[in-house]
C-alpha atoms as a PDB file:
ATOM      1  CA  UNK A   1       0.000   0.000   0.000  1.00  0.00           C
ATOM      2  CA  UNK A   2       1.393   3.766  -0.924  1.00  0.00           C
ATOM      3  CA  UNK A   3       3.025   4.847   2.087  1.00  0.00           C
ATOM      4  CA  UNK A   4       2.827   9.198   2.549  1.00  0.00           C
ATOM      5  CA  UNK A   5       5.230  11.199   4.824  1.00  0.00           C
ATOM      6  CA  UNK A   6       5.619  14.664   5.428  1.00  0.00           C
ATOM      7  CA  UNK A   7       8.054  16.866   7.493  1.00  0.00           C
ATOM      8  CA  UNK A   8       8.454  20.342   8.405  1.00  0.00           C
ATOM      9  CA  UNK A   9      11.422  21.030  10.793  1.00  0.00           C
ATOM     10  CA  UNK A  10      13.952  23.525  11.477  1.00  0.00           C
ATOM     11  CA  UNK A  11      15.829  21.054  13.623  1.00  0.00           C
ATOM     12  CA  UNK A  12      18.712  19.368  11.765  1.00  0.00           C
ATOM     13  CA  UNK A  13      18.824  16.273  13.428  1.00  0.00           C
ATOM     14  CA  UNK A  14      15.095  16.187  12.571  1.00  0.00           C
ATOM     15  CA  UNK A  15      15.402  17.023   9.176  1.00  0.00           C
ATOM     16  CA  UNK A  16      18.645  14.955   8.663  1.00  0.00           C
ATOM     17  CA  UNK A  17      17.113  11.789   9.950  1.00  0.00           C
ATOM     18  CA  UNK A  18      13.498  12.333   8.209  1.00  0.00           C
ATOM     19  CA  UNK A  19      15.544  12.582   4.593  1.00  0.00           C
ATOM     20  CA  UNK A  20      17.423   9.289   5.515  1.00  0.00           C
ATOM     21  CA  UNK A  21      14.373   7.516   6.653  1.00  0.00           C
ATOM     22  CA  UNK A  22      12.788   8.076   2.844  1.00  0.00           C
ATOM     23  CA  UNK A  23      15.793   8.498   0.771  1.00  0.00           C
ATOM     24  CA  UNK A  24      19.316   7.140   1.385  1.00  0.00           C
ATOM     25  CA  UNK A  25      22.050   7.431   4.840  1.00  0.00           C
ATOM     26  CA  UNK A  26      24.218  10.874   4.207  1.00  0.00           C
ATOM     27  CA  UNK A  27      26.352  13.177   5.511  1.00  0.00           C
ATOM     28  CA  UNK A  28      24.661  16.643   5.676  1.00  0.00           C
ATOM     29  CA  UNK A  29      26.409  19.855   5.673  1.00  0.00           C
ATOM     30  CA  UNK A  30      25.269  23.301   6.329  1.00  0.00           C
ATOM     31  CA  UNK A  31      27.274  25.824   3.487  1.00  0.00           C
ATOM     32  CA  UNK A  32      25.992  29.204   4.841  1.00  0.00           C
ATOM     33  CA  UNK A  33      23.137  30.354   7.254  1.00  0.00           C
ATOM     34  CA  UNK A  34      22.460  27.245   9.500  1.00  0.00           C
ATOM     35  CA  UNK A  35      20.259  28.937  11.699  1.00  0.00           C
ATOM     36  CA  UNK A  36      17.792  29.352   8.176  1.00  0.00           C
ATOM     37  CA  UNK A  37      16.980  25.401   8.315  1.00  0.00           C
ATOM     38  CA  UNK A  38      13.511  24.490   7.264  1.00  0.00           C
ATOM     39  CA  UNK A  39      13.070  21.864   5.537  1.00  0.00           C
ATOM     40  CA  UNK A  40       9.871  21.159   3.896  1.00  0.00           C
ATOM     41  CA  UNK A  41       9.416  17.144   3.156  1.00  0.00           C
ATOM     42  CA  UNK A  42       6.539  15.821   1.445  1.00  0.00           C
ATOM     43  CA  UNK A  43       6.554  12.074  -0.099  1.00  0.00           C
ATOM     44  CA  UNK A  44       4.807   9.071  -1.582  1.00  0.00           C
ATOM     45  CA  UNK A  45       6.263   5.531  -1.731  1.00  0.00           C
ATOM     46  CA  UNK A  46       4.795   3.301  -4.712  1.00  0.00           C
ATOM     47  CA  UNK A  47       6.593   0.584  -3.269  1.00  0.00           C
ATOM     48  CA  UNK A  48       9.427   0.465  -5.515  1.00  0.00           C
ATOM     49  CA  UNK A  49       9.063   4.032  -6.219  1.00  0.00           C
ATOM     50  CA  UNK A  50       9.382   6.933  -4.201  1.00  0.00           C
ATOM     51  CA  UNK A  51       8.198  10.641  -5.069  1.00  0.00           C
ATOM     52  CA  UNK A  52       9.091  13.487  -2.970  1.00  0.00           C
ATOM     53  CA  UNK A  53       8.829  16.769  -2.511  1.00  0.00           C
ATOM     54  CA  UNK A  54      11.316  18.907  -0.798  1.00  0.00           C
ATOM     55  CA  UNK A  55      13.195  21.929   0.003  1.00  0.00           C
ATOM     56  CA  UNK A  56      15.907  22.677   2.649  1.00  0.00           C
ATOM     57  CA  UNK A  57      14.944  26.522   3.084  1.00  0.00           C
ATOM     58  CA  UNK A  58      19.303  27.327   3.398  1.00  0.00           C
ATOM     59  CA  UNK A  59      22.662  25.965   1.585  1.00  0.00           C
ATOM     60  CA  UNK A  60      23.534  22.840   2.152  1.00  0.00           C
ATOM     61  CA  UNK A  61      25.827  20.271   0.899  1.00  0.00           C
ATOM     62  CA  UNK A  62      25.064  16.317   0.830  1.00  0.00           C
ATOM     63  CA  UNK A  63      27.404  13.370   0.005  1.00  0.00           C
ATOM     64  CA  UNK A  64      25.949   9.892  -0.588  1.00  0.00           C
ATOM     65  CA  UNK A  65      26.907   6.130  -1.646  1.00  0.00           C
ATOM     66  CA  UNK A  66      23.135   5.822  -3.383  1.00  0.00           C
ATOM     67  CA  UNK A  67      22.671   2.028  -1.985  1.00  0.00           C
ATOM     68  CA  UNK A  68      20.439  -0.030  -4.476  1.00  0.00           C
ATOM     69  CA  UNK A  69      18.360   2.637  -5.641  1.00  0.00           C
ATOM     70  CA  UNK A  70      18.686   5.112  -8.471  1.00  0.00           C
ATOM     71  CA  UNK A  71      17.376   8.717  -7.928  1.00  0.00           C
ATOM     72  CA  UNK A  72      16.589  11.456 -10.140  1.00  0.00           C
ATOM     73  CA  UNK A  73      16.566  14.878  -8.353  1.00  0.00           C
ATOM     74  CA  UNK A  74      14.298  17.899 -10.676  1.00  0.00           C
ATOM     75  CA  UNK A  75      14.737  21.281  -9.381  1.00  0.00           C
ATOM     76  CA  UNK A  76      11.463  23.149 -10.006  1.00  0.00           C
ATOM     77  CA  UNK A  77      13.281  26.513  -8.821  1.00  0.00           C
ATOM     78  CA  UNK A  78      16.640  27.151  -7.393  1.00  0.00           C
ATOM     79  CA  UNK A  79      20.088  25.335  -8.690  1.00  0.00           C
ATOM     80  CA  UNK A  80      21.284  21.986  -7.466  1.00  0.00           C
ATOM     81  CA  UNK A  81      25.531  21.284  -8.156  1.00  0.00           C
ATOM     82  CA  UNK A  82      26.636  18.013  -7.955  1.00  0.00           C
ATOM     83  CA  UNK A  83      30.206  16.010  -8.210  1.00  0.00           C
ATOM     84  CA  UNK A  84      30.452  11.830  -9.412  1.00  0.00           C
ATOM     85  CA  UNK A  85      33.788  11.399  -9.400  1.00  0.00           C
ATOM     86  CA  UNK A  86      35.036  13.821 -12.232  1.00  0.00           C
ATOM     87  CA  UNK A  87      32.175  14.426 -13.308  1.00  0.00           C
ATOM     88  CA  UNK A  88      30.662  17.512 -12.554  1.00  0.00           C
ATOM     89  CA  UNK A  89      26.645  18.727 -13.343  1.00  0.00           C
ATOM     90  CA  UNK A  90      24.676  22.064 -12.536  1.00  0.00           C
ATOM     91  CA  UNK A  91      20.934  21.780 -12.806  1.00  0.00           C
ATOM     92  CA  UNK A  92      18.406  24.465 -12.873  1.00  0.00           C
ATOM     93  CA  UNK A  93      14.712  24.536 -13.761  1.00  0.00           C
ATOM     94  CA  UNK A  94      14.341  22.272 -17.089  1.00  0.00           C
ATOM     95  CA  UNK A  95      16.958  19.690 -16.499  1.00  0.00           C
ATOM     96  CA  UNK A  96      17.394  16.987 -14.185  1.00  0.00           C
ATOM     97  CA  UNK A  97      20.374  15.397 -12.397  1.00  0.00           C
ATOM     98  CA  UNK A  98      21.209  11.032 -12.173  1.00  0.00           C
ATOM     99  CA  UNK A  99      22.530   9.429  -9.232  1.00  0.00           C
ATOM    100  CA  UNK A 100      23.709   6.034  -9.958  1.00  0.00           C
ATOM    101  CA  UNK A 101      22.942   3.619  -7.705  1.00  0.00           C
ATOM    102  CA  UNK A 102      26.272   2.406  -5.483  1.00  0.00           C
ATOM    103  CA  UNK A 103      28.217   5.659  -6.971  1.00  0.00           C
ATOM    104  CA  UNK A 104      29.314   7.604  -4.240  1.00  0.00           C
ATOM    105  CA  UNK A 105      28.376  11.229  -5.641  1.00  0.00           C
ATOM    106  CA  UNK A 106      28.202  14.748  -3.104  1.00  0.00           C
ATOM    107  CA  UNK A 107      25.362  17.816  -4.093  1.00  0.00           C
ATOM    108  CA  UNK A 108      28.049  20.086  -3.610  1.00  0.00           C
ATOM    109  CA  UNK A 109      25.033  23.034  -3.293  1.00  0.00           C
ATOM    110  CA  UNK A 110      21.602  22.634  -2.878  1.00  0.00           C
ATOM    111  CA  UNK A 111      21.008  26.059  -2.853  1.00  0.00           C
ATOM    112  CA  UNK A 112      18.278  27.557  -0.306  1.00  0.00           C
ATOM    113  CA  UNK A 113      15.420  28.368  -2.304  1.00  0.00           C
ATOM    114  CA  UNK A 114      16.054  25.044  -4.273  1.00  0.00           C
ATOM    115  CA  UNK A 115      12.905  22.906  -4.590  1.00  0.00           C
ATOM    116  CA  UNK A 116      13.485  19.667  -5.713  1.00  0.00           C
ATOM    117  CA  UNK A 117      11.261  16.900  -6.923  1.00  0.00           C
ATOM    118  CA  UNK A 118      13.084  13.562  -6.059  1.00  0.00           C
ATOM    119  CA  UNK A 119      12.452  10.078  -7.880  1.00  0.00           C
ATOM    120  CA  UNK A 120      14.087   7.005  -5.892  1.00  0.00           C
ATOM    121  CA  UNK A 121      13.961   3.978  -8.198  1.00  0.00           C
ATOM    122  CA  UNK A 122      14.591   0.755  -6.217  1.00  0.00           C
ATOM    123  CA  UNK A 123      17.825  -0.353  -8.536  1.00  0.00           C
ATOM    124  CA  UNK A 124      16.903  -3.718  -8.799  1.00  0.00           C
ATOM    125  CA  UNK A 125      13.053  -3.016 -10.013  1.00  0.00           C
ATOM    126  CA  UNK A 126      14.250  -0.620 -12.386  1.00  0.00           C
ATOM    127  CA  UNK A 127      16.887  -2.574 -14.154  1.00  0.00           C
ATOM    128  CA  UNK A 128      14.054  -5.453 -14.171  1.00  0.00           C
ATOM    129  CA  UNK A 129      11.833  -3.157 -15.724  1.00  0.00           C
ATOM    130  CA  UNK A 130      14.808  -2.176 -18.529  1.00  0.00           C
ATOM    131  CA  UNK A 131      15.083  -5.732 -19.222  1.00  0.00           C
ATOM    132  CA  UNK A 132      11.430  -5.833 -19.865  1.00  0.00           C
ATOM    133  CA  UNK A 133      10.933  -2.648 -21.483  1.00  0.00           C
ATOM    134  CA  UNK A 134      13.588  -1.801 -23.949  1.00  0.00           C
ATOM    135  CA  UNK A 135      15.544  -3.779 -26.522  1.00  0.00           C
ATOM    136  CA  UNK A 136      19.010  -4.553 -24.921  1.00  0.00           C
ATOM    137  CA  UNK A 137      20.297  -7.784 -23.192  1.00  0.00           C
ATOM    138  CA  UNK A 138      20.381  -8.461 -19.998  1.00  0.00           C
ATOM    139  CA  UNK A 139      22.449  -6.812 -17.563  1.00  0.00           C
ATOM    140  CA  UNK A 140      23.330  -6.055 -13.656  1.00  0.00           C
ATOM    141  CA  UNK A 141      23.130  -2.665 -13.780  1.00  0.00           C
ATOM    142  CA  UNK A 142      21.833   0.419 -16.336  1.00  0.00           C
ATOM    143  CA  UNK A 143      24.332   3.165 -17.988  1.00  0.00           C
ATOM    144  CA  UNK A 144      22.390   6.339 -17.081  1.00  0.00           C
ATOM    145  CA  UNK A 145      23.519   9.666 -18.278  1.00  0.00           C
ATOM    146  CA  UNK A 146      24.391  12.422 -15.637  1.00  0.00           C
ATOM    147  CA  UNK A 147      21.700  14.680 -16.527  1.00  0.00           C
ATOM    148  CA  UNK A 148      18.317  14.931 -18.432  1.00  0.00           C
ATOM    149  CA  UNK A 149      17.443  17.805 -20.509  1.00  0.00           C
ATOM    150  CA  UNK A 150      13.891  17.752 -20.037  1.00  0.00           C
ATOM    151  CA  UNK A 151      12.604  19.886 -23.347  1.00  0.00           C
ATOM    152  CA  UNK A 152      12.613  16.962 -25.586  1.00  0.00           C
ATOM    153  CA  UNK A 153       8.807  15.218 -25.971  1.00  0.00           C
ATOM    154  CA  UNK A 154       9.511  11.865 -23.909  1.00  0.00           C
ATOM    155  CA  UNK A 155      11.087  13.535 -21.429  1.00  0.00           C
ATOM    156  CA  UNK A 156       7.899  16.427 -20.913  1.00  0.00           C
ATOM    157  CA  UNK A 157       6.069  13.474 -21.179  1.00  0.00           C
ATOM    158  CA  UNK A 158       8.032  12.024 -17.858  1.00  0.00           C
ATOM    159  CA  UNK A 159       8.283  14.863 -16.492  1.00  0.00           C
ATOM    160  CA  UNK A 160       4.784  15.997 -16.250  1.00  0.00           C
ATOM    161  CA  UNK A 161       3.745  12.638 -15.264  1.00  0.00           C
ATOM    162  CA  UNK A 162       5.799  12.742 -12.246  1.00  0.00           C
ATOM    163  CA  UNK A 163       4.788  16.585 -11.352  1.00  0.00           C
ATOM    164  CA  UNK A 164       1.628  15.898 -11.491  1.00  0.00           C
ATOM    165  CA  UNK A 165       1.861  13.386  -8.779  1.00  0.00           C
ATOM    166  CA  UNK A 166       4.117  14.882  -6.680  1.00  0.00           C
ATOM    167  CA  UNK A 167       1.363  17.755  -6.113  1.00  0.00           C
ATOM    168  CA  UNK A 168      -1.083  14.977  -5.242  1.00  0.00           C
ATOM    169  CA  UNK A 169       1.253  14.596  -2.586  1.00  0.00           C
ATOM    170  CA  UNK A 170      -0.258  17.605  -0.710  1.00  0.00           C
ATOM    171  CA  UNK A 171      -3.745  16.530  -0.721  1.00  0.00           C
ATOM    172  CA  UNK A 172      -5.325  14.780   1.757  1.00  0.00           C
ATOM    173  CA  UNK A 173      -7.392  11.930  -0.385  1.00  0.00           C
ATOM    174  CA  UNK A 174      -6.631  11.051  -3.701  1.00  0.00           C
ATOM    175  CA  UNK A 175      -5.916   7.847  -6.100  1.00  0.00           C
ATOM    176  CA  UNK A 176      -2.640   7.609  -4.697  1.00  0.00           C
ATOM    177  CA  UNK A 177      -3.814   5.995  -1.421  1.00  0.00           C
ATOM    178  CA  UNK A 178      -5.596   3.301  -3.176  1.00  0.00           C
ATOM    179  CA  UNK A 179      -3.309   0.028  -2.634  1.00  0.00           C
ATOM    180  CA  UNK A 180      -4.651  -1.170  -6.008  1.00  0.00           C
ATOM    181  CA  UNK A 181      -3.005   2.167  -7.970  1.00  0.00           C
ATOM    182  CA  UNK A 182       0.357   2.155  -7.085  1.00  0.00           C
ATOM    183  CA  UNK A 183       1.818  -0.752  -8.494  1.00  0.00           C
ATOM    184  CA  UNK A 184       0.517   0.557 -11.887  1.00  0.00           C
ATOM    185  CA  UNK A 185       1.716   4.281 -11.236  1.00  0.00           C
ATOM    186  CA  UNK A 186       5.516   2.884 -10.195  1.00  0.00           C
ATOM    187  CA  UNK A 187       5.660   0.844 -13.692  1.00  0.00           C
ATOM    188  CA  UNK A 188       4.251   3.961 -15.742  1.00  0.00           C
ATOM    189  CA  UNK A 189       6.885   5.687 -14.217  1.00  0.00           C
ATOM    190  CA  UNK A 190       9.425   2.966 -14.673  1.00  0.00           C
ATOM    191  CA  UNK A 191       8.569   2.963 -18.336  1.00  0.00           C
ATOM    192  CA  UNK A 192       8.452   6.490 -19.602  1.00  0.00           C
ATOM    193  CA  UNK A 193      11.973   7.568 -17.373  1.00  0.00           C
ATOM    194  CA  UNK A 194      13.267   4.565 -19.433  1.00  0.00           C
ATOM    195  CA  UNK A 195      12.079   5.348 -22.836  1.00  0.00           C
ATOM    196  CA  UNK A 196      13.146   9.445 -21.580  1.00  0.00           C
ATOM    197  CA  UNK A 197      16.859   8.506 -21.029  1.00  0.00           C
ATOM    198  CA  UNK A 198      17.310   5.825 -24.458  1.00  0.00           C
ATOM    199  CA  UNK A 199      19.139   7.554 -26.996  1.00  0.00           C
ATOM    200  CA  UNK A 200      17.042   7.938 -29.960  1.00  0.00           C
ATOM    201  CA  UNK A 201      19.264   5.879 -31.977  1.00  0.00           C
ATOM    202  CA  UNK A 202      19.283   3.149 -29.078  1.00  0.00           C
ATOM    203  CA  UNK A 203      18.899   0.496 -31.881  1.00  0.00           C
ATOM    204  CA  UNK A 204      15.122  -1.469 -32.440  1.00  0.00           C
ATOM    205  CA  UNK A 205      13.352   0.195 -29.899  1.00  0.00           C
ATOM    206  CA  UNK A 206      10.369  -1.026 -27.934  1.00  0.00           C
ATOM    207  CA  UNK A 207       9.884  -4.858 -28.185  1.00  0.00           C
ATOM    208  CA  UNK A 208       7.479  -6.529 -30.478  1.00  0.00           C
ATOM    209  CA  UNK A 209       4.238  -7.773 -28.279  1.00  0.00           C
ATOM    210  CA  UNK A 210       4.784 -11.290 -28.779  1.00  0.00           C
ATOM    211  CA  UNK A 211       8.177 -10.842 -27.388  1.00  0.00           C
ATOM    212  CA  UNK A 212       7.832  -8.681 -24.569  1.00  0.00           C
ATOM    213  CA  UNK A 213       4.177 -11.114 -23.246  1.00  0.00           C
ATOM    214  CA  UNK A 214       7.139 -14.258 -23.094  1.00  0.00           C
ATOM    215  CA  UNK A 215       9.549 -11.942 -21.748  1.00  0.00           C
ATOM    216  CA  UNK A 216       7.879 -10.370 -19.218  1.00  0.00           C
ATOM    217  CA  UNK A 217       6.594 -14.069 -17.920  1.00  0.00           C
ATOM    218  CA  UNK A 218       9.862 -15.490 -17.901  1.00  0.00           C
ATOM    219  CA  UNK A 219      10.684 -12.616 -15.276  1.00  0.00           C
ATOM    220  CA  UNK A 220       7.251 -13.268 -13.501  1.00  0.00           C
ATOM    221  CA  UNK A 221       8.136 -17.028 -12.906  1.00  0.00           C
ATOM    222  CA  UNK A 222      11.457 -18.288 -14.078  1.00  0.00           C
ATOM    223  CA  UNK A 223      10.981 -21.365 -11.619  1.00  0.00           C
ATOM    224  CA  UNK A 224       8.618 -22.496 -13.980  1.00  0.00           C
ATOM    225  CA  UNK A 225       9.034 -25.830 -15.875  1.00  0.00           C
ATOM    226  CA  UNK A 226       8.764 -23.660 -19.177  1.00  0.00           C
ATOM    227  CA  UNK A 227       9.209 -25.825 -22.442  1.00  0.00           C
ATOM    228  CA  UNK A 228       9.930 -24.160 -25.863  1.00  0.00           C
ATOM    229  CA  UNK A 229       6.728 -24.398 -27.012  1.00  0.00           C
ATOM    230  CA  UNK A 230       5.001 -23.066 -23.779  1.00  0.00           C
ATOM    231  CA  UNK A 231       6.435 -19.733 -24.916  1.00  0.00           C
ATOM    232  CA  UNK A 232       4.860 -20.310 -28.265  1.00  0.00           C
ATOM    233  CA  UNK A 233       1.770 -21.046 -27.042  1.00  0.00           C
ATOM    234  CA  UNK A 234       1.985 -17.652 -24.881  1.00  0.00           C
ATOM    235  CA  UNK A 235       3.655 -15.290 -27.350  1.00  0.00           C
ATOM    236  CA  UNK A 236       0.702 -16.774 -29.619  1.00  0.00           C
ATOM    237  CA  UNK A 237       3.388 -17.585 -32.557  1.00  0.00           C
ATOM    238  CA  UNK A 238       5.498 -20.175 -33.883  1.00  0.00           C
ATOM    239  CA  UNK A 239       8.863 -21.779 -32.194  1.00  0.00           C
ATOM    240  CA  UNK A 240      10.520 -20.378 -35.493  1.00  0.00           C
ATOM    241  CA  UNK A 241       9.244 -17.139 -35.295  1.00  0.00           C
ATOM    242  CA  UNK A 242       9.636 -16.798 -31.528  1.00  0.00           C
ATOM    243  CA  UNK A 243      13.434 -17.813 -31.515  1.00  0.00           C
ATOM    244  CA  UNK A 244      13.996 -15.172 -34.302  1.00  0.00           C
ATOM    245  CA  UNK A 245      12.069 -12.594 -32.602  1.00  0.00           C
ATOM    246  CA  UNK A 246      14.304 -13.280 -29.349  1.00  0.00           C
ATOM    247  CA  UNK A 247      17.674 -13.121 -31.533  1.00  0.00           C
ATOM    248  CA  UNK A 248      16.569 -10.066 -33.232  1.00  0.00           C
ATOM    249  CA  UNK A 249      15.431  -7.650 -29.891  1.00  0.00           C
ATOM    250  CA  UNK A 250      16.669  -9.674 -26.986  1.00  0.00           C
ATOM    251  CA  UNK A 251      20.253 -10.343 -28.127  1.00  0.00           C
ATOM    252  CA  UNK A 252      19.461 -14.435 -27.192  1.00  0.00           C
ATOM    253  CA  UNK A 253      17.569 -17.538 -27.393  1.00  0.00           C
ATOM    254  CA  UNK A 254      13.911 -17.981 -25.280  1.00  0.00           C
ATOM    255  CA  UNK A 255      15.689 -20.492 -23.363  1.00  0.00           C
ATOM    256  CA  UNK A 256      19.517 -19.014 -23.220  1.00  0.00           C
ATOM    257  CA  UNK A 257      17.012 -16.124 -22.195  1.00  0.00           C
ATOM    258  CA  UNK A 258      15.813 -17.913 -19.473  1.00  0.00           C
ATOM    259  CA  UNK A 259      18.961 -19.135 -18.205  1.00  0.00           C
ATOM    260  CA  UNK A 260      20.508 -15.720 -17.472  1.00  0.00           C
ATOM    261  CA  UNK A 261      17.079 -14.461 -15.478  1.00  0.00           C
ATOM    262  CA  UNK A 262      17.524 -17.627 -13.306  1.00  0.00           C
ATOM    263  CA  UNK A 263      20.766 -17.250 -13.000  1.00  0.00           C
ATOM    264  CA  UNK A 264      20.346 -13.616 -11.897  1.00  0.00           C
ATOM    265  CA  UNK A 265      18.215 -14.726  -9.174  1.00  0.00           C
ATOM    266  CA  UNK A 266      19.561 -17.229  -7.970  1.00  0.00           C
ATOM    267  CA  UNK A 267      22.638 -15.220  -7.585  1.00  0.00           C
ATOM    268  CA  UNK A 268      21.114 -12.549  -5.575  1.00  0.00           C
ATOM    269  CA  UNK A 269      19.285 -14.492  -3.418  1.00  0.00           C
ATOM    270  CA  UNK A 270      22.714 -16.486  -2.784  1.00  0.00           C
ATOM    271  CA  UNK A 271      24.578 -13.210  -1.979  1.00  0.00           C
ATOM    272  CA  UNK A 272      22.105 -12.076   0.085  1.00  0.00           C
ATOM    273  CA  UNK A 273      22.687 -11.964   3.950  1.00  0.00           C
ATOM    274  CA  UNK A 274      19.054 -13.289   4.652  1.00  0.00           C
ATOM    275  CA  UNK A 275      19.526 -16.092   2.912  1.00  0.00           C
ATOM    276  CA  UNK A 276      19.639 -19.901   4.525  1.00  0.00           C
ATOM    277  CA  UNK A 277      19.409 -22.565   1.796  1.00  0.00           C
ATOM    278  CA  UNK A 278      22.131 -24.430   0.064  1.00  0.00           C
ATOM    279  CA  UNK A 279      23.148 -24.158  -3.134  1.00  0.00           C
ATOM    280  CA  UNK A 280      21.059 -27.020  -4.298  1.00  0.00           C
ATOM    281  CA  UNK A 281      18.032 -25.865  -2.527  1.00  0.00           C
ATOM    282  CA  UNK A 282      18.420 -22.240  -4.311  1.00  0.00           C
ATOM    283  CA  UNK A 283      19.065 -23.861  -7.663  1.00  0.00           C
ATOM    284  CA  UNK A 284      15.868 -25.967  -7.864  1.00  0.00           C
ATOM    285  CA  UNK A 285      13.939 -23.225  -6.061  1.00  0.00           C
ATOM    286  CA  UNK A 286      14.754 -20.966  -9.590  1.00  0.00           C
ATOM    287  CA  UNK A 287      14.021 -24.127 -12.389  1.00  0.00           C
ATOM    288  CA  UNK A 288      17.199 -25.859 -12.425  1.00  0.00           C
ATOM    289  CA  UNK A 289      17.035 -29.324 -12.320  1.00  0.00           C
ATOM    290  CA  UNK A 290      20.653 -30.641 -11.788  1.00  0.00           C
ATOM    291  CA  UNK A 291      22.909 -28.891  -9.262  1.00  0.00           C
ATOM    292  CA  UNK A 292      25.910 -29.702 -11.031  1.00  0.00           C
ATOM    293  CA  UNK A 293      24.968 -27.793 -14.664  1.00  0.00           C
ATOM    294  CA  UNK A 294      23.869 -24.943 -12.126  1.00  0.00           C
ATOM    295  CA  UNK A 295      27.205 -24.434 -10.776  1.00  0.00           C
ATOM    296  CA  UNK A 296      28.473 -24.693 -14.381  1.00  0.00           C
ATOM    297  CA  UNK A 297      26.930 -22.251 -15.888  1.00  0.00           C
ATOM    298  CA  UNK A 298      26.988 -19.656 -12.333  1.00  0.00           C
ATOM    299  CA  UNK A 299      30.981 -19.981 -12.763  1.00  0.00           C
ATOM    300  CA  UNK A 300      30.651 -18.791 -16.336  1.00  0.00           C
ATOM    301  CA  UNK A 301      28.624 -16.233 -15.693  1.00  0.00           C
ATOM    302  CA  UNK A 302      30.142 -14.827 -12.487  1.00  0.00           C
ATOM    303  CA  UNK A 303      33.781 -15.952 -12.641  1.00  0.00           C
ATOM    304  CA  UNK A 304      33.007 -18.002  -9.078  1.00  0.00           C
ATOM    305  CA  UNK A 305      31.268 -21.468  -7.641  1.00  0.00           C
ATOM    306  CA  UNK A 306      28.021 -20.375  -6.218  1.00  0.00           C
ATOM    307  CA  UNK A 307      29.115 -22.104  -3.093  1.00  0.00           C
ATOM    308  CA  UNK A 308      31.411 -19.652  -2.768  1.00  0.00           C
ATOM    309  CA  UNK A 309      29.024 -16.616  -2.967  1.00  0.00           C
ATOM    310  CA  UNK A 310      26.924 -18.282  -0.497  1.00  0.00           C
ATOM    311  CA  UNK A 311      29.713 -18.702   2.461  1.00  0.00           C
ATOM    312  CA  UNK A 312      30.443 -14.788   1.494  1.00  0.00           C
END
């Protein structure tokens, strides 16, 4: 269900601890006229998704790792400077600065009459939804560009989508408190940031619908049994035509396909702290029947026995 929060404080403890609690652990910095704190903190969470609202009301600087999540900071008013590594980005009304998720970056100045819309994208729902959405192979983690210029038509189109709900943020009923809506507002979101930061020339484009319907099923339940012609049957086309449309916009095979999403899985479930099963347990658990072609093809893929990801 779509969690809301709001803040007002001129307390920086307060306000430091409310921006962690939504967004991601920082270190917080006041650049000139600490005693002006107020910040104003308004936000949604669409599960995967978070939209906020918020402005600091004085300088302020803010360095941050960006721990699985992606976020896309919009200044409505105000300029927001900002430092990855080398790279160095000034936004102002119109454009739009990336943080990559697990690159340490710093806002250098969020200046004080700044007001920012904020989009956190959980990193592993949004490179799902890249895998299911545009025509590239598979992959652990997205190239994003530093900044968005936010003039051209997919990105308005973004753009106004998201501004629209951040200022249902304020009110105190709407569609966003339905439990039922927000799965479907995080994936509309998902999608048109995605098709806003392809390049135009990105290659095919969008996925045919036959392709995407398999696709999108082999992420839903890649422990499945699935057969060849299961996909067929789904993708409403022939094993012929589905193998070509795979090799033509996914880069792969249905069932080489399928292999890498398992694999995927399996491997982040067996990195994960939480988890308690063997190796065996985790390789049935995502579709694959023998343990010992498992470890096989986890070596290829990730240079290491899966046994030894799990004792890590």
């Amino acid at each position: 269900m779509p969690t809301r929060s709001g803040t007002h404080t001129k307390d920086w403890e307060t306000a430091h601890r409310a921006v962690e609690e939504v967004y991601f652990p920082h270190e917080l910095t006041a650049l000139s006229a600490p005693d002006r704190l107020e910040l104003m903190l308004q936000t949604v969470e669409l599960g995967p998704v978070t939209i906020g609202r918020l402005n600091w009301g004085t300088d302020v600087s803010i360095a941050c790792d960006y721990p699985g999540a992606y976020e896309v900071n919009i200044p409505i008013r105000g300029v927001l400077d900002s430092r990855a590594g080398s790279v160095r980005t000034t936004s102002e009304q119109g454009k739009a600065t990336v943080f990559t998720a697990g690159r340490p970056s710093v806002i250098t100045r969020w200046s004080a009459d700044c007001d920012v819309v904020g989009v956190k994208f959980d990193a592993e729902y949004l490179e799902r939804e890249a895998d299911r959405v545009r025509a590239t192979a598979l992959r652990s983690q997205l190239m994003l560009p530093d900044q968005i210029d936010l003039s051209g038509p997919d990105q308005q189109a973004w753009f106004s989508l998201v501004r629209a709900l951040s200022a249902q943020i304020r009110e105190p009923a709407d569609l966003l408190s339905n439990p039922l809506v927000g799965p479907q507002l995080a994936s509309a979101i998902s999608s048109a940031f995605l098709l806003a930061v392809s390049p135009a020339d990105a290659g095919t484009g969008l996925r045919p619908r036959t392709v995407k319907r398999v696709l999108d099923a082999l992420h839903d339940d890649p422990g499945r049994d699935w057969r060849l012609a299961d996909m067929a049957e789904l993708g409403g086309t022939s094993l012929r035509r589905l193998q070509e449309g795979f090799a033509e916009h996914v880069g792969s095979s249905p069932t080489r396909t399928l292999q890498d999403i398992r694999l995927d899985r399996a491997h982040t479930e067996l990195t994960s702290p939480d988890n308690a099963g063997t190796v065996t347990e985790v390789a049935a658990r995502w579709g694959f029947s023998s343990a010992s072609r498992f470890a096989a093809a986890y070596r290829k893929r990730y240079g290491v026995p899966p046994s030894q990801d799990r004792r890590q």
